[in-house]
Protein backbone atom coordinates (compact mmCIF):
# COMPACT_ATOMS: atom_id res chain seq x y z
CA UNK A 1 -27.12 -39.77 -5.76
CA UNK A 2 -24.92 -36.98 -8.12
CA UNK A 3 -26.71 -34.51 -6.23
CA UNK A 4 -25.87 -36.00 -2.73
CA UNK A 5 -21.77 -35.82 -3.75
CA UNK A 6 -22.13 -32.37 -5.47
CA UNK A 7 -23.56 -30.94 -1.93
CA UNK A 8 -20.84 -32.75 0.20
CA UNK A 9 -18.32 -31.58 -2.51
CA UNK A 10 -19.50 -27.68 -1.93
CA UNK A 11 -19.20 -28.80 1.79
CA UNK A 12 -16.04 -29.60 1.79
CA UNK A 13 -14.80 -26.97 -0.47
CA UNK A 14 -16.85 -24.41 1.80
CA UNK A 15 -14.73 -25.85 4.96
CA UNK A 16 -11.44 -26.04 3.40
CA UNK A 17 -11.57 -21.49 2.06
CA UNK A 18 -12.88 -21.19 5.11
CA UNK A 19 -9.80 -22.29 7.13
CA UNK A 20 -8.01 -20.39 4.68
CA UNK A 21 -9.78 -17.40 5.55
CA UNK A 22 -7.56 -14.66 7.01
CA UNK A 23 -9.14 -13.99 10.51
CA UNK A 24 -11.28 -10.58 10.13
CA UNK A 25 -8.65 -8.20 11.88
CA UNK A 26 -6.26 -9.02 9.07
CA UNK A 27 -8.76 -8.41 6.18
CA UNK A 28 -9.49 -5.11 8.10
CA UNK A 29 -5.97 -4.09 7.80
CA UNK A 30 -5.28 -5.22 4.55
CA UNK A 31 -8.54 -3.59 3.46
CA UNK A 32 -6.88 0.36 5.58
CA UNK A 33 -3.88 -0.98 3.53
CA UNK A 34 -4.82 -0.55 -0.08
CA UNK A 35 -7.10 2.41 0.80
CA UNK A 36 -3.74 4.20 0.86
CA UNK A 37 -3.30 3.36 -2.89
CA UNK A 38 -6.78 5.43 -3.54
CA UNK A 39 -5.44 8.58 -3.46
CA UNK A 40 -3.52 10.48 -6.22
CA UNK A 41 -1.23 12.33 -3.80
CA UNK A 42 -0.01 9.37 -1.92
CA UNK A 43 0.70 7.73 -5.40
CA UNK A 44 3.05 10.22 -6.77
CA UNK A 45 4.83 10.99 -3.58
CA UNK A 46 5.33 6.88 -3.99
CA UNK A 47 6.18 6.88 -7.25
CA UNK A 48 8.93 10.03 -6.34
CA UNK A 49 10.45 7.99 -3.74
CA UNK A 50 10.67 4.82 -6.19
CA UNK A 51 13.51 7.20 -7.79
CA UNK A 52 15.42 8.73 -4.64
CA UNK A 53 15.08 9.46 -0.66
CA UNK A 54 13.67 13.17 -0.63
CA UNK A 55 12.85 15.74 1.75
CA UNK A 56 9.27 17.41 2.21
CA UNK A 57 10.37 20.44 0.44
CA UNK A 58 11.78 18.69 -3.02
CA UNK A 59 8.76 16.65 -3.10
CA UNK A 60 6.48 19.46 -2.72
CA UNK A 61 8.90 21.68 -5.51
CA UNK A 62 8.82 19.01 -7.32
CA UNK A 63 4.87 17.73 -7.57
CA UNK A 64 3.93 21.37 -7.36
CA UNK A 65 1.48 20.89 -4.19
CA UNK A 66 2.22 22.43 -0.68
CA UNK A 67 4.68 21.32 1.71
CA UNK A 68 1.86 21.17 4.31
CA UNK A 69 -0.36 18.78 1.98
CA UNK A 70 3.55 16.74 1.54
CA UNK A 71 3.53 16.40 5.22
CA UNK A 72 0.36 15.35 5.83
CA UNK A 73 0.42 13.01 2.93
CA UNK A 74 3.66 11.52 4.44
CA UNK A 75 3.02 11.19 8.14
CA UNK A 76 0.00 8.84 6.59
CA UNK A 77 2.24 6.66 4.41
CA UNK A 78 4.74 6.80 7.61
CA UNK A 79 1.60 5.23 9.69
CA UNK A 80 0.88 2.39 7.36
CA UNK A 81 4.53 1.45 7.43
CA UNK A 82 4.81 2.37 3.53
CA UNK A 83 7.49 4.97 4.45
CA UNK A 84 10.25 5.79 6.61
CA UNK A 85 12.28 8.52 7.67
CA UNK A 86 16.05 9.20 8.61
CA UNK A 87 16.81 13.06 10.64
CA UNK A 88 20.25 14.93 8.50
CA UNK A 89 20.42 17.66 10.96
CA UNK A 90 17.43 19.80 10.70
CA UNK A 91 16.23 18.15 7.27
CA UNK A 92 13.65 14.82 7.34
CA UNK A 93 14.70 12.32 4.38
CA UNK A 94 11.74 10.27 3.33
CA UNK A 95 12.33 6.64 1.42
CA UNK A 96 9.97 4.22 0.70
CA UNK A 97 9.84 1.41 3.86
CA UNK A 98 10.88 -1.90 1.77
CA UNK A 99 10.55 -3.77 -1.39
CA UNK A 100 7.33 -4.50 -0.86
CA UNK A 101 6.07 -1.13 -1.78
CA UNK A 102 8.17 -1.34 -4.75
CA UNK A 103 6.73 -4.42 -5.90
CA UNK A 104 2.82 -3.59 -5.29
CA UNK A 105 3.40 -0.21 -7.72
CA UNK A 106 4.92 -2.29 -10.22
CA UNK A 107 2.59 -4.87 -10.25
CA UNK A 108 -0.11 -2.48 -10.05
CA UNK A 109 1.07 -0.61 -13.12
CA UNK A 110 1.57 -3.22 -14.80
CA UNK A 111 -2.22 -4.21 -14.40
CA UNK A 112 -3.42 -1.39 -15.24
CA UNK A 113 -1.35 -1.37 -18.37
CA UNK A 114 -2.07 -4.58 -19.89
C-alpha cells in the first residue's frame, strides 16, 4: 500500500514540474543566452562596461585586442540584448542594456568566489 502512494506521489510531483516547465523555445533561448557568458572576450568587454559607456576604440586600447575583434564581440552582445548603443556624431558609445546584466556578473562572481 506505501508503495501505491509513493508512485502516485512521484505522479503528481512529475505533473506539477512539468507545468512548470518553460515551453522548449524559452529553454532554447535561455540556453543561446548564457552561451554568451562562455567566452572570455565578451566577459571583459562586460565587465568594462560595468564601469563606464565606451567606444570600440577605448575598449580595444584598453583590453589590448583589435578593434575589429571589439566589434564583432559587440554587435553579438548587441544581438542578445546584453548591450546597447547611442551615435555622438561619428563615435558609437556602448553601455551595458539594463540591470539585469549587472546583476547576472555579480552573482556569477560571486559564485565562483565562494
Amino acid at each position: 500500500m506505501e508503495e501505491n502512494t509513493y508512485i502516485y506521489l512521484q505522479q503528481d510531483i512529475i505533473q506539477k514540474v512539468d507545468e512548470m516547465m518553460p515551453p522548449e523555445e524559452e529553454l532554447q533561448e535561455l540556453a543561446d543566452f548564457f552561451k554568451v557568458f562562455g567566452d572570455v572576450t565578451r566577459l571583459k568587454i562586460l565587465n568594462t562596461l560595468l564601469c563606464s559607456e565606451m567606444c570600440v576604440y577605448d575598449i580595444a586600447t584598453l583590453l589590448g585586442i583589435s578593434q575589429s575583434a571589439i566589434s564583432h564581440q559587440l554587435r553579438v552582445l548587441k544581438q542578445m540584448g546584453l548591450v546597447k548603443n547611442r551615435r555622438e556624431g561619428k563615435t558609437i558609445f556602448y553601455e551595458l542594456a539594463d540591470s539585469h546584466i549587472i546583476t547576472i556578473l555579480s552573482q556569477g562572481l560571486d559564485h565562483i568566489e565562494e
